[in-house]
PDB file of N, CA and C in Angstrom:
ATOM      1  N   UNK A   1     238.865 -30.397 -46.344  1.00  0.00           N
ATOM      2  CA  UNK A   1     239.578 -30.138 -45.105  1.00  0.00           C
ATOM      3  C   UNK A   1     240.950 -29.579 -45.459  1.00  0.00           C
ATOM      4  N   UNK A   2     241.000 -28.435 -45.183  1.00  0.00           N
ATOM      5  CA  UNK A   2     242.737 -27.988 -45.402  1.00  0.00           C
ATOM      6  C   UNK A   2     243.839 -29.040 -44.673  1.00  0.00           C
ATOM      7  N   UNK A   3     244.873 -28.701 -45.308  1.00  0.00           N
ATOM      8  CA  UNK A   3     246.120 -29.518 -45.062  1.00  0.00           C
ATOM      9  C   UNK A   3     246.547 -29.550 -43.765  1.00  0.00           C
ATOM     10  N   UNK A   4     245.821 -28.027 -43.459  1.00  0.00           N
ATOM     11  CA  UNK A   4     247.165 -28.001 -41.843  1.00  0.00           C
ATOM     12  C   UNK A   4     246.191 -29.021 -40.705  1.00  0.00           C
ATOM     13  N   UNK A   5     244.634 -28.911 -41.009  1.00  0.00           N
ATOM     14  CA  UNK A   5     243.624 -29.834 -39.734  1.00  0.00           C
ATOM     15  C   UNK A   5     243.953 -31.191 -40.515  1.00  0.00           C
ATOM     16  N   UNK A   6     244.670 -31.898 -41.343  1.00  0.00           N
ATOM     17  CA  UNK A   6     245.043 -33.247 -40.964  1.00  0.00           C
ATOM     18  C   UNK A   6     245.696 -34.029 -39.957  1.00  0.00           C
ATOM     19  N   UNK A   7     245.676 -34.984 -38.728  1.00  0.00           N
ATOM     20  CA  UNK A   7     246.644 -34.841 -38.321  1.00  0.00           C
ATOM     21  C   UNK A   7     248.207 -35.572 -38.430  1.00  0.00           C
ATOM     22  N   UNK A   8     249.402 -35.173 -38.464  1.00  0.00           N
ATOM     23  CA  UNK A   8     250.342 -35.797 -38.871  1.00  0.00           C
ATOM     24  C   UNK A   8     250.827 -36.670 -37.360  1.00  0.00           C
ATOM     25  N   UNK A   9     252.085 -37.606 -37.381  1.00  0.00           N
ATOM     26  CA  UNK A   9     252.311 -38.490 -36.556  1.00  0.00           C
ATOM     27  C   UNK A   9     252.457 -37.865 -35.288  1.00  0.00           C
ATOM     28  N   UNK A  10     253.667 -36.567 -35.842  1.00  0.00           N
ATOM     29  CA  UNK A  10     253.656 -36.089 -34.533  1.00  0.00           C
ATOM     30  C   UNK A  10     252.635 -35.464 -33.645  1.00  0.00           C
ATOM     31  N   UNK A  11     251.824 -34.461 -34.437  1.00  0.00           N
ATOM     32  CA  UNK A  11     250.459 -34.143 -33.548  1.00  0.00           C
ATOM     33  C   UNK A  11     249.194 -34.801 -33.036  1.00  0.00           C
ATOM     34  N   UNK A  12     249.385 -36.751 -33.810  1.00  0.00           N
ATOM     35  CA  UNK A  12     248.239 -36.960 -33.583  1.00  0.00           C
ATOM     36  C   UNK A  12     247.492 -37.076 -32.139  1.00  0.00           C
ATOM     37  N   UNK A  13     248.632 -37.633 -31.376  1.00  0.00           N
ATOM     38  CA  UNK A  13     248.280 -37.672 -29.828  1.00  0.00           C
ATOM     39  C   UNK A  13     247.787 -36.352 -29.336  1.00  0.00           C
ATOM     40  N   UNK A  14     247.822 -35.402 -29.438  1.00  0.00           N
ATOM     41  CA  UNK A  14     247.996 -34.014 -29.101  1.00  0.00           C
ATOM     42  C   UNK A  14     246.152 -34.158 -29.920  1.00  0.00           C
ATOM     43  N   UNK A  15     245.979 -34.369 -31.265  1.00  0.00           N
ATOM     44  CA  UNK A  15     244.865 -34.308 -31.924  1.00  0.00           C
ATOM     45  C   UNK A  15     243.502 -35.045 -31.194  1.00  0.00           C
ATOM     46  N   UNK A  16     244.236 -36.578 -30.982  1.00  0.00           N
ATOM     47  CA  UNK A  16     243.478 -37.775 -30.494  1.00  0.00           C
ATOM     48  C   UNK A  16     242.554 -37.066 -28.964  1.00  0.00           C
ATOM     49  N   UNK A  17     243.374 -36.484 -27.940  1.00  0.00           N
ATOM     50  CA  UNK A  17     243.269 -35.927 -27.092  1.00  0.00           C
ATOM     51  C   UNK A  17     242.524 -34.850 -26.769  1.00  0.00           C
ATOM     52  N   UNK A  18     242.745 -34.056 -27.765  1.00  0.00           N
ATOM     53  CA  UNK A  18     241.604 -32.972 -28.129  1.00  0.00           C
ATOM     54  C   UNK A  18     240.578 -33.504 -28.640  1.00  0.00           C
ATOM     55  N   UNK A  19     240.241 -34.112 -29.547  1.00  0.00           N
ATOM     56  CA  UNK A  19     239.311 -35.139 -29.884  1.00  0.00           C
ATOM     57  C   UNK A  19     238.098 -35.515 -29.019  1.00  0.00           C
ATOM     58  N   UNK A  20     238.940 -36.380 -28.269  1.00  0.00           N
ATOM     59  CA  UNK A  20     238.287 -37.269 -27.051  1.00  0.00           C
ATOM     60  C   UNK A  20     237.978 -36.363 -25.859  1.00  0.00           C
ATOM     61  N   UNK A  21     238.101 -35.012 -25.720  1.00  0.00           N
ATOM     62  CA  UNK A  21     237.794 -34.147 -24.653  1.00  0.00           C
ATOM     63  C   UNK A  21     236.660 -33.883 -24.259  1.00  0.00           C
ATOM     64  N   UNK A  22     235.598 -33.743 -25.792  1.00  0.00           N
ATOM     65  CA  UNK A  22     234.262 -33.109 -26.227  1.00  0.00           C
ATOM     66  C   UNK A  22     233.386 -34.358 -25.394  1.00  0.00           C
ATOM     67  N   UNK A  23     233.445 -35.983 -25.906  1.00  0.00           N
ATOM     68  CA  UNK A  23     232.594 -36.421 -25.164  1.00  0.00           C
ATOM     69  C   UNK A  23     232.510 -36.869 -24.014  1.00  0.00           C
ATOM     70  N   UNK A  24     233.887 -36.876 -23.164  1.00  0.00           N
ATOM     71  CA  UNK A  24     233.911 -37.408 -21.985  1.00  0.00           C
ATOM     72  C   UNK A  24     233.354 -37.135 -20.846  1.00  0.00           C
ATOM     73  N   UNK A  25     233.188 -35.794 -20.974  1.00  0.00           N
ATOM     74  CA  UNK A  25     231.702 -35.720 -19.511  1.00  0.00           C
ATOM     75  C   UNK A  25     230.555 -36.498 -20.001  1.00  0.00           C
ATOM     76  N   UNK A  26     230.328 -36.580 -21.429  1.00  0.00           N
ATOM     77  CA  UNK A  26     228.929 -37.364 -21.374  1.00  0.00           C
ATOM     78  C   UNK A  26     228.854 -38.490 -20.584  1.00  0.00           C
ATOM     79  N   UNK A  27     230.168 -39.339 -21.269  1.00  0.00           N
ATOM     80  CA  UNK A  27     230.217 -40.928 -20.991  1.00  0.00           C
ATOM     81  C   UNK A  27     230.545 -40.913 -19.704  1.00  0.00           C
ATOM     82  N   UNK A  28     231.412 -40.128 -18.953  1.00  0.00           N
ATOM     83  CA  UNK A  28     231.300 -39.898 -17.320  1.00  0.00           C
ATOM     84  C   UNK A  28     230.210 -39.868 -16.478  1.00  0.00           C
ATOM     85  N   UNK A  29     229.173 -38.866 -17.356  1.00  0.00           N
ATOM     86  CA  UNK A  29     228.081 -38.477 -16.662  1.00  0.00           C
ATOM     87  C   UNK A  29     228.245 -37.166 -15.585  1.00  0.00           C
ATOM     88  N   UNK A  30     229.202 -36.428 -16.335  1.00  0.00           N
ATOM     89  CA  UNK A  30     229.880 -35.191 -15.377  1.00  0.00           C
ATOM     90  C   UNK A  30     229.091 -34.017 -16.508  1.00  0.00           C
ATOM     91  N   UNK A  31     227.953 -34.251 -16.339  1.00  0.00           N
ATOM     92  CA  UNK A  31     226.703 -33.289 -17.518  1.00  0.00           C
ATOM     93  C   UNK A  31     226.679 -31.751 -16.908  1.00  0.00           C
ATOM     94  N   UNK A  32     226.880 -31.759 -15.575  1.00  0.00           N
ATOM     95  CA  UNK A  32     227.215 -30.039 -14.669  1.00  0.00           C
ATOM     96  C   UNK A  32     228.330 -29.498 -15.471  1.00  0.00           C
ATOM     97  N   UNK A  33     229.189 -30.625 -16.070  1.00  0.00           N
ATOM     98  CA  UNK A  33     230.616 -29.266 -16.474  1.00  0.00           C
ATOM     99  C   UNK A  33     230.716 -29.413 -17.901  1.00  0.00           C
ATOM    100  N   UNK A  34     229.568 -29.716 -17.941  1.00  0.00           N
ATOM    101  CA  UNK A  34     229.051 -29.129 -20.008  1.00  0.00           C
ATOM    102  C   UNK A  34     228.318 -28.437 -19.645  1.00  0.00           C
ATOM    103  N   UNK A  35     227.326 -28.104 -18.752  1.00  0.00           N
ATOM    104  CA  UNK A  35     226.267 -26.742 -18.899  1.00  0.00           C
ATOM    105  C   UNK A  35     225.968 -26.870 -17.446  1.00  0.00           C
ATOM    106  N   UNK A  36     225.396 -25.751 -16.340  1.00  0.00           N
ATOM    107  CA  UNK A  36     225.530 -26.465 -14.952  1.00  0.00           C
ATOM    108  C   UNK A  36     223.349 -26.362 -15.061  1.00  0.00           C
ATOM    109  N   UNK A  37     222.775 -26.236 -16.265  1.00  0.00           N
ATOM    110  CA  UNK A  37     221.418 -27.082 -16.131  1.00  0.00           C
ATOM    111  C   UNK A  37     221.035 -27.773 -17.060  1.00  0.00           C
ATOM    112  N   UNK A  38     222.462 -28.882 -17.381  1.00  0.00           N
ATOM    113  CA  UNK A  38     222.209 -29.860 -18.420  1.00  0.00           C
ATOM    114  C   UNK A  38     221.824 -31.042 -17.543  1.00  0.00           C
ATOM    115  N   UNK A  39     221.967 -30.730 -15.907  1.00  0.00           N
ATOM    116  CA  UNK A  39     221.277 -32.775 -15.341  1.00  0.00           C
ATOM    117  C   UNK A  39     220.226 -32.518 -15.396  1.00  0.00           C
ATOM    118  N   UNK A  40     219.477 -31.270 -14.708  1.00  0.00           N
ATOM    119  CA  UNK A  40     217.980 -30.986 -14.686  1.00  0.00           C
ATOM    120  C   UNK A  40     217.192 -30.882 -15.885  1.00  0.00           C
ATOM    121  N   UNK A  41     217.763 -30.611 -17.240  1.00  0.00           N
ATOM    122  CA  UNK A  41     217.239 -31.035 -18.475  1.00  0.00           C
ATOM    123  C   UNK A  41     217.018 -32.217 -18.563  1.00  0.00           C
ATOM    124  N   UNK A  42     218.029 -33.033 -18.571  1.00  0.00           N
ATOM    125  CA  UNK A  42     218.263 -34.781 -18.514  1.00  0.00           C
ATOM    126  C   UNK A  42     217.121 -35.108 -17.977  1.00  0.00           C
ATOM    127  N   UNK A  43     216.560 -34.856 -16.523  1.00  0.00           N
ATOM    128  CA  UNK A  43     216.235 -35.659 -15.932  1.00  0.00           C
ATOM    129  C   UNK A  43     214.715 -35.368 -16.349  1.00  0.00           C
ATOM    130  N   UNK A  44     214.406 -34.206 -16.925  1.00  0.00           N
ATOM    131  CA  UNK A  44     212.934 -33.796 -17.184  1.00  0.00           C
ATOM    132  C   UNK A  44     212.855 -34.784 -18.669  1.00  0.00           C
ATOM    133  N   UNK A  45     213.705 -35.100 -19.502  1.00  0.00           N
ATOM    134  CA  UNK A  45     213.587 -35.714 -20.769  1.00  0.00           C
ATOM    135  C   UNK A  45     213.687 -37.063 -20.748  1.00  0.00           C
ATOM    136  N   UNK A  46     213.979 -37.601 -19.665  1.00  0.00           N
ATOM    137  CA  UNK A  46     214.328 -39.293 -19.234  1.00  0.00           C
ATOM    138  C   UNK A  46     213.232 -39.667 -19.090  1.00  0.00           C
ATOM    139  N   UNK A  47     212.191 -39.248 -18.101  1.00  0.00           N
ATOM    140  CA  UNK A  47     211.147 -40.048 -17.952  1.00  0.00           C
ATOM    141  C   UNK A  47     210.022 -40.071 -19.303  1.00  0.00           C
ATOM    142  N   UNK A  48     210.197 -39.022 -20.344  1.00  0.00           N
ATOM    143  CA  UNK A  48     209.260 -39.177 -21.557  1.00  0.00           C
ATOM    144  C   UNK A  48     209.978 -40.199 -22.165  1.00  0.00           C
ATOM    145  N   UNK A  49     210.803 -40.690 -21.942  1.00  0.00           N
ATOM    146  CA  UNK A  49     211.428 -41.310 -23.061  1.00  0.00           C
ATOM    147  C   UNK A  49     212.455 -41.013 -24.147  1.00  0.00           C
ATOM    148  N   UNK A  50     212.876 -39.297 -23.827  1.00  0.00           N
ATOM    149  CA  UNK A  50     214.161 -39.131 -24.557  1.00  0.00           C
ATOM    150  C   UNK A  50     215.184 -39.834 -24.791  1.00  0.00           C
ATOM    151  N   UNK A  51     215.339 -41.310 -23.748  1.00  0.00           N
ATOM    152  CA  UNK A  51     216.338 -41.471 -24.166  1.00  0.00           C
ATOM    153  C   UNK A  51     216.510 -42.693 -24.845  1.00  0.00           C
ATOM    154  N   UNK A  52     215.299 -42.809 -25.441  1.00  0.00           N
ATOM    155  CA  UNK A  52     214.972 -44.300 -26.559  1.00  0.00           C
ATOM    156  C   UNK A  52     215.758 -43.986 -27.653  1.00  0.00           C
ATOM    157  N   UNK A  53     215.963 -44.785 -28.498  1.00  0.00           N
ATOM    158  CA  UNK A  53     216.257 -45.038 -29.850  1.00  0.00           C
ATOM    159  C   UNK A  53     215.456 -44.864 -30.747  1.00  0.00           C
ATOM    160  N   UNK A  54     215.518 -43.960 -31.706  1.00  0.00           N
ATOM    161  CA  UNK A  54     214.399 -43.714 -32.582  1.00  0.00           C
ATOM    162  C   UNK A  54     215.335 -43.731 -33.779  1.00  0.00           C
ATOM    163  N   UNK A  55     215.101 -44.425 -34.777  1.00  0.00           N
ATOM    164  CA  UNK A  55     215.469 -44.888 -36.146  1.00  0.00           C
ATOM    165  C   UNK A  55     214.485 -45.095 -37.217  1.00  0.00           C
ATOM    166  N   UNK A  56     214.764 -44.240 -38.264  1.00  0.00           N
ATOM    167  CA  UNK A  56     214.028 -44.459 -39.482  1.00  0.00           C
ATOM    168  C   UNK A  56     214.403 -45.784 -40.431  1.00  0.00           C
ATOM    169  N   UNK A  57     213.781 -46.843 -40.264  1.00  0.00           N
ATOM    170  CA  UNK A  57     213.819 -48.160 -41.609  1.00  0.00           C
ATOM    171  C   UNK A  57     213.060 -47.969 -42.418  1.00  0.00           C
ATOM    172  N   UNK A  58     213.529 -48.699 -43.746  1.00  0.00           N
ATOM    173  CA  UNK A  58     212.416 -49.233 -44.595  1.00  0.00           C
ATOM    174  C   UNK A  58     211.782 -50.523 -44.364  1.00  0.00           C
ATOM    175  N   UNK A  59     210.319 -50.009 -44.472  1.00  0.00           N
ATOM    176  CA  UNK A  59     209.331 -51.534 -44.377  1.00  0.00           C
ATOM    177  C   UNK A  59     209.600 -52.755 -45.424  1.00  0.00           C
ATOM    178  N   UNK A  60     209.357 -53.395 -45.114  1.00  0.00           N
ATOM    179  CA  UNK A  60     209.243 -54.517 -46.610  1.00  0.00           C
ATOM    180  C   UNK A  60     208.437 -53.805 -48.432  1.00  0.00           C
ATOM    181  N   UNK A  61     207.523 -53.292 -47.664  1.00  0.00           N
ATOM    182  CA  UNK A  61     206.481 -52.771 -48.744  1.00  0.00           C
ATOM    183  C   UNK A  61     207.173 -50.784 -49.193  1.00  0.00           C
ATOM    184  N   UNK A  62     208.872 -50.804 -48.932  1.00  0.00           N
ATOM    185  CA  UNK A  62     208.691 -49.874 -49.660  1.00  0.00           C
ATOM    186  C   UNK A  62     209.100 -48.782 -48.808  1.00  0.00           C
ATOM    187  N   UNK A  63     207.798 -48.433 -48.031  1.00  0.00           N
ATOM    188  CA  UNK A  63     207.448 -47.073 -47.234  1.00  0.00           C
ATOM    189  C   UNK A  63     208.578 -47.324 -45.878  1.00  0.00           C
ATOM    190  N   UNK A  64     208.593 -45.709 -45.857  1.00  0.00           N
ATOM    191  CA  UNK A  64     209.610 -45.935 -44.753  1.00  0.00           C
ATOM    192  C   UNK A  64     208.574 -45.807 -43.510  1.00  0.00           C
ATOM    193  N   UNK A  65     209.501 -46.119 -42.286  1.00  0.00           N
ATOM    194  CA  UNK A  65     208.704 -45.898 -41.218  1.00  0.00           C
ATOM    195  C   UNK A  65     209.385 -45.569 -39.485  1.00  0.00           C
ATOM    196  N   UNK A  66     209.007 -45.032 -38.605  1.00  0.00           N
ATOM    197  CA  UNK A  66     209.541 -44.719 -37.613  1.00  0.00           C
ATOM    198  C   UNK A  66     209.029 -46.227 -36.425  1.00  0.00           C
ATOM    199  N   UNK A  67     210.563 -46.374 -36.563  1.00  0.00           N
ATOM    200  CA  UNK A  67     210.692 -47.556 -34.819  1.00  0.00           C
ATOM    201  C   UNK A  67     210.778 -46.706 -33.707  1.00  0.00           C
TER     202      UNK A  67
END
């Protein structure tokens, strides 16, 4: 990472802020003003189950496996 994208004291608020911009429609749920046919995606991928948790573990015996 170059020197100048670290952020120092004075810019961090300014950084923190920019930061925190990217996910806040998610966690809002304001998904129209990230794309205006990102609810109608949502809502076609909700009922398959897109919105489970899918994680790769290892079994006891080794092999990995999908939860």
């Amino acid at each position: 990472m170059p020197s100048s994208a670290i952020p120092t004291p004075s810019n961090l608020t300014q950084y923190l802020q920019t930061l925190l911009a990217f996910p806040r429609p998610f966690l809002r749920g304001e998904l129209e003003s990230v794309d205006k046919n990102l609810p109608s995606l949502v809502s076609v991928l909700r009922p398959v189950g897109a919105g489970e948790c899918w994680h790769k573990h290892e079994a006891n015996d080794g092999k990995t496996e999908t939860v």
